[in-house]
Protein backbone atom coordinates (compact mmCIF):
# COMPACT_ATOMS: atom_id res chain seq x y z
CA UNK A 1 -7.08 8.48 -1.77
CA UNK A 2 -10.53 6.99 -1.55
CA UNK A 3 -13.19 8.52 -2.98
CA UNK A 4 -16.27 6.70 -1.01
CA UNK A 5 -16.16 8.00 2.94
CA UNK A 6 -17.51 4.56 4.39
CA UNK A 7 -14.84 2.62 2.72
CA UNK A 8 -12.39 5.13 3.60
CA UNK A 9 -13.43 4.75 7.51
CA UNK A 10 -13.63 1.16 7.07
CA UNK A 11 -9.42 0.80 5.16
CA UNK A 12 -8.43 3.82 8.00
CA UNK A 13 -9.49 1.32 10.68
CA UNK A 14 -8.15 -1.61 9.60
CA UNK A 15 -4.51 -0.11 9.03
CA UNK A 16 -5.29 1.62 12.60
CA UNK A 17 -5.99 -1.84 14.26
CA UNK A 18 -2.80 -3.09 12.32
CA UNK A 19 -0.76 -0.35 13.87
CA UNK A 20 -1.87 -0.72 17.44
CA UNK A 21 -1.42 -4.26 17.17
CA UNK A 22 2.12 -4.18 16.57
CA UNK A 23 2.75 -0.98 19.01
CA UNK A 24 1.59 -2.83 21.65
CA UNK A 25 3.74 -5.76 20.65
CA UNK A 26 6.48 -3.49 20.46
CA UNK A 27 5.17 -1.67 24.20
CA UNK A 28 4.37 -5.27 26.18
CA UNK A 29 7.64 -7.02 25.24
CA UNK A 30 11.78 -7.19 25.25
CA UNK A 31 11.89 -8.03 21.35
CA UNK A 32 15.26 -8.65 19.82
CA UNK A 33 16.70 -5.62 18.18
CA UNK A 34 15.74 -7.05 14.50
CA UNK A 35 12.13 -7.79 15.52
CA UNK A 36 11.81 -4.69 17.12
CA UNK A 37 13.12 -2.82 13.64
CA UNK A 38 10.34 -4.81 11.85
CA UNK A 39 7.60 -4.36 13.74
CA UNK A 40 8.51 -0.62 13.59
CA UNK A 41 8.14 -0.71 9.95
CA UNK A 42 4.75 -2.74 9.90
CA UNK A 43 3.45 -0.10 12.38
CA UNK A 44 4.76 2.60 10.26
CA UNK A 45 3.50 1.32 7.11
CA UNK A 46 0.09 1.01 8.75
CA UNK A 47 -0.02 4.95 9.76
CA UNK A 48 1.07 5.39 6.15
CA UNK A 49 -1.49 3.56 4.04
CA UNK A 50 -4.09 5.19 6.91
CA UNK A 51 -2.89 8.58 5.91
CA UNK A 52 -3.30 7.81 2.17
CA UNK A 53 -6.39 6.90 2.55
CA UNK A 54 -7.28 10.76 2.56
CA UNK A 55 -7.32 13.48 1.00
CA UNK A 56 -5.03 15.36 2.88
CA UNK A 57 -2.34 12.66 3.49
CA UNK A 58 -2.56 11.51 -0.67
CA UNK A 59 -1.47 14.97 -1.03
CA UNK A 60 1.45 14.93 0.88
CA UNK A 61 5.16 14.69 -0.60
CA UNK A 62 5.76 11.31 -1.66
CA UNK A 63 9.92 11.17 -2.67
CA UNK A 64 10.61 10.94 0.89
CA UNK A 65 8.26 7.87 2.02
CA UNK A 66 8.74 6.05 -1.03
CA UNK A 67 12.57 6.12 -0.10
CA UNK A 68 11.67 4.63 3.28
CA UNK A 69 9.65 2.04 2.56
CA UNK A 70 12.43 1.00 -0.38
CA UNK A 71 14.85 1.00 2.13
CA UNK A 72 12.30 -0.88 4.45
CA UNK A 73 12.03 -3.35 1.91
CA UNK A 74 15.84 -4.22 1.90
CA UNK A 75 15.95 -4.58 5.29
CA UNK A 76 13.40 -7.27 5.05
CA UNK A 77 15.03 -8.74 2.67
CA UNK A 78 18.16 -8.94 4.23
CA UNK A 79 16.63 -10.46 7.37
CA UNK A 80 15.21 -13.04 5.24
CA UNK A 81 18.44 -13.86 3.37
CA UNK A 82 20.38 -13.48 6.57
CA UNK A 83 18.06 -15.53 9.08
CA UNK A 84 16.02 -18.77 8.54
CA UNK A 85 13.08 -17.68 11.12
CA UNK A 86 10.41 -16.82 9.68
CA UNK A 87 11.96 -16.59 6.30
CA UNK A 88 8.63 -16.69 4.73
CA UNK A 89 6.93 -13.80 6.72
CA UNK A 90 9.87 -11.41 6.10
CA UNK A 91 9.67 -12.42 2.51
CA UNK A 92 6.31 -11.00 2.41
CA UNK A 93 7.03 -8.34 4.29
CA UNK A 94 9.16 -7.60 1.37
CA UNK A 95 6.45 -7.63 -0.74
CA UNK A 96 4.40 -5.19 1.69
CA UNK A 97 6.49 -2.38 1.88
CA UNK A 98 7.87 -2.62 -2.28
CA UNK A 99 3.88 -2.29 -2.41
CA UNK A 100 4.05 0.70 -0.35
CA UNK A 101 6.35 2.51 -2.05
CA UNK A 102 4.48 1.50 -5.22
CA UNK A 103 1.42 3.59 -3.91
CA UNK A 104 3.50 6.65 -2.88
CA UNK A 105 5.17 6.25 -6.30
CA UNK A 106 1.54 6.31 -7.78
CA UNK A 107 -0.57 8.61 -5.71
CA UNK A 108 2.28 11.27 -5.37
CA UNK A 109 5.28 10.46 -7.34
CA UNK A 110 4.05 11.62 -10.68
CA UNK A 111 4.03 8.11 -12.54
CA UNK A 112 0.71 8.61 -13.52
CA UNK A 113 0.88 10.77 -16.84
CA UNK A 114 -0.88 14.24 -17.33
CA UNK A 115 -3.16 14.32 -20.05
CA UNK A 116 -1.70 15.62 -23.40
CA UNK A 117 -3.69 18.49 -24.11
CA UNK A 118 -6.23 20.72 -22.16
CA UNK A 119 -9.22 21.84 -22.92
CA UNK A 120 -9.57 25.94 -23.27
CA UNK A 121 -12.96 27.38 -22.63
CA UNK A 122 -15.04 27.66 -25.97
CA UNK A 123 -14.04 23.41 -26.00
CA UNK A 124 -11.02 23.93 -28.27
CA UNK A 125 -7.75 21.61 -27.31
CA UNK A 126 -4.40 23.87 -27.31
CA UNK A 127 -0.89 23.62 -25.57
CA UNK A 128 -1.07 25.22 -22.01
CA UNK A 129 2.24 26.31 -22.00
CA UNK A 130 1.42 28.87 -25.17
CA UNK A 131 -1.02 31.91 -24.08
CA UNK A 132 -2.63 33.34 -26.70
CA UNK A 133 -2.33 30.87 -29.66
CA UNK A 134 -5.59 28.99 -30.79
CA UNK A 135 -4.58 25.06 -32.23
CA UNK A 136 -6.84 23.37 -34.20
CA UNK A 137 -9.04 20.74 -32.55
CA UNK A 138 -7.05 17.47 -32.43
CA UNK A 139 -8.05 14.05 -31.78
CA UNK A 140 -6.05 12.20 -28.80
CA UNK A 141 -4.91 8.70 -28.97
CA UNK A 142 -7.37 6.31 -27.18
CA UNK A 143 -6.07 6.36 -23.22
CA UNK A 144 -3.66 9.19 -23.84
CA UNK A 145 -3.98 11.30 -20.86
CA UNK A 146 -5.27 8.13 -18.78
CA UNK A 147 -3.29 5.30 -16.36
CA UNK A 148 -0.93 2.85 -18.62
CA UNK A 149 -2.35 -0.46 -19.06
CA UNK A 150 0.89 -1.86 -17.09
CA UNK A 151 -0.14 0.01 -14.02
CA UNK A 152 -3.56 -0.79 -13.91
CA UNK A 153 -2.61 -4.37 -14.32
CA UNK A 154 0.10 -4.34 -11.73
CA UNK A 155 -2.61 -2.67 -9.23
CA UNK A 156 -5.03 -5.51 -10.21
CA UNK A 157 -2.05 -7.92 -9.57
CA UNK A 158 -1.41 -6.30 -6.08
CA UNK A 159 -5.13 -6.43 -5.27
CA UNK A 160 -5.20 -10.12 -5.47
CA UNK A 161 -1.87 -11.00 -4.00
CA UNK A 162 -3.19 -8.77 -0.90
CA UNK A 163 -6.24 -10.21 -0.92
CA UNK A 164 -5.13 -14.14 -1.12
CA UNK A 165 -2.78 -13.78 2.05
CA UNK A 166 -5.50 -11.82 4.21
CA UNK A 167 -7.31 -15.14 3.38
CA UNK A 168 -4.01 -17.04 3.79
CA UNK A 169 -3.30 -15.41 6.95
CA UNK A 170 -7.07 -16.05 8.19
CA UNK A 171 -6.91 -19.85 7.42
CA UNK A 172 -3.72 -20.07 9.20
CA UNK A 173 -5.40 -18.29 12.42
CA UNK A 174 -8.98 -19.78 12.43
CA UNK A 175 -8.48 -23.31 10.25
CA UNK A 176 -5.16 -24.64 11.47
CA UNK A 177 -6.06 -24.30 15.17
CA UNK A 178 -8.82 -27.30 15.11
CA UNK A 179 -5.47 -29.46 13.56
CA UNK A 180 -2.51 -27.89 16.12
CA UNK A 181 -2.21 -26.70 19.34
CA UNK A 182 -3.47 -23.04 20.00
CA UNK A 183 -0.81 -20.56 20.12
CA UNK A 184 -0.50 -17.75 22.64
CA UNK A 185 -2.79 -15.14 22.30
CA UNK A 186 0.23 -12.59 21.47
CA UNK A 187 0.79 -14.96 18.30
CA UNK A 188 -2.46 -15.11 17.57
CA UNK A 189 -3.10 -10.92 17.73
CA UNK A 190 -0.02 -10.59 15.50
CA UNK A 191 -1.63 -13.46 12.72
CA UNK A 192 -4.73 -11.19 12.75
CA UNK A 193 -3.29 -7.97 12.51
CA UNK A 194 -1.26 -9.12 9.34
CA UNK A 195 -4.91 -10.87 8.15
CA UNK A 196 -6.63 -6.90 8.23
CA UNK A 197 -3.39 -5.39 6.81
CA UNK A 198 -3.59 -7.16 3.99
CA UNK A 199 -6.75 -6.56 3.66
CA UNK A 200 -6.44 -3.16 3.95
CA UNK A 201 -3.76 -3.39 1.36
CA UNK A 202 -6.10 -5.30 -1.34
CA UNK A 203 -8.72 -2.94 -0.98
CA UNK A 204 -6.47 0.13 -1.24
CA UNK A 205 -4.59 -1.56 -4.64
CA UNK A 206 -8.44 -1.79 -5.73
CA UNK A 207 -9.35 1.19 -6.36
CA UNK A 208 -6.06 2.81 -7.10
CA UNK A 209 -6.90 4.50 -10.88
């Protein structure tokens, strides 16, 4: 969930663009059965990350999406074994949806460890789960009840992975035109909508705890 309403507007409409973009792909033409499955799961995955975005939808159950967007994942990555077109953007695709799951895994699939003690009301530390007995104050180990260095780090690794292919995505839609022919505007929809995905993406990995 983010905390700050205008950047939660701002990540809800970029996943929403993302997700109409490839709906409509999905609504304006007869796509193959295995690019109709993907861009089902990019559209999905949009909604998703939308609905994470708030409060509401990071409280949600999150066993059952994470085991989708797994799944999702090894369908991508069976495409991209099984198929030499566009081996590269189903790779990443991969990556997208393993990311996914990574957030429902965070947000909602209790990775993120409860602190150690809690804190009774005259400021004394004791064990919750036994009423009626007063521990001695105890000092907790630096970052005990806070996020593992590994996960912060991984976040901070997603962040910039998202946020060098929405600039890798842009370059290939506004850079490489002046050098090849311009492709059809249904191309060039689909380029952008992955460009504000992951961007979406690299600002949600931000400011993940």
């Amino acid at each position: 969930m983010i905390q700050d309403l205008l950047l939660r507007w701002i990540v809800t409409a970029l996943f929403v663009i993302s997700a109409t973009e490839r709906g409509y792909c999905i609504a304006a033409g007869r796509l193959p059965p295995t690019d109709l499955v993907g861009n089902s799961l990019q559209a999905l995955m949009a909604i998703a990350m939308a609905v994470m975005a708030w409060p509401g939808g990071a409280g949600l159950a999150a066993t059952g999406p994470l085991l989708f967007f797994l799944l999702a994942a090894l369908w991508f990555l069976a495409v991209s074994v099984g198929r030499a077109k566009h081996r590269r953007a189903n790779a990443y695709h991969v990556m997208m949806m393993l990311a996914t799951a990574w957030m429902y895994a965070a947000m909602g699939g209790g990775l993120l460890p409860a602190p150690h003690d809690v804190a009774s009301a005259d400021g004394r530390h004791g064990s919750s789960s036994m009423p009626g007995m007063d521990m001695p104050a105890m000092e907790t180990a630096p970052g005990a009840g806070g996020t593992p260095p590994f996960f912060t780090g991984l976040n901070w690794l997603l962040t910039i992975a998202f946020a060098v292919a929405g600039a890798g995505w842009s370059w290939w839609l506004f850079v490489r035109r002046r050098t090849a022919p311009s492709p059809p505007g249904r191309v060039q929809a689909g380029i952008a909508a992955q460009a504000v995905m992951a961007a979406g993406m690299a600002i949600m990995f931000a400011v993940l705890p």
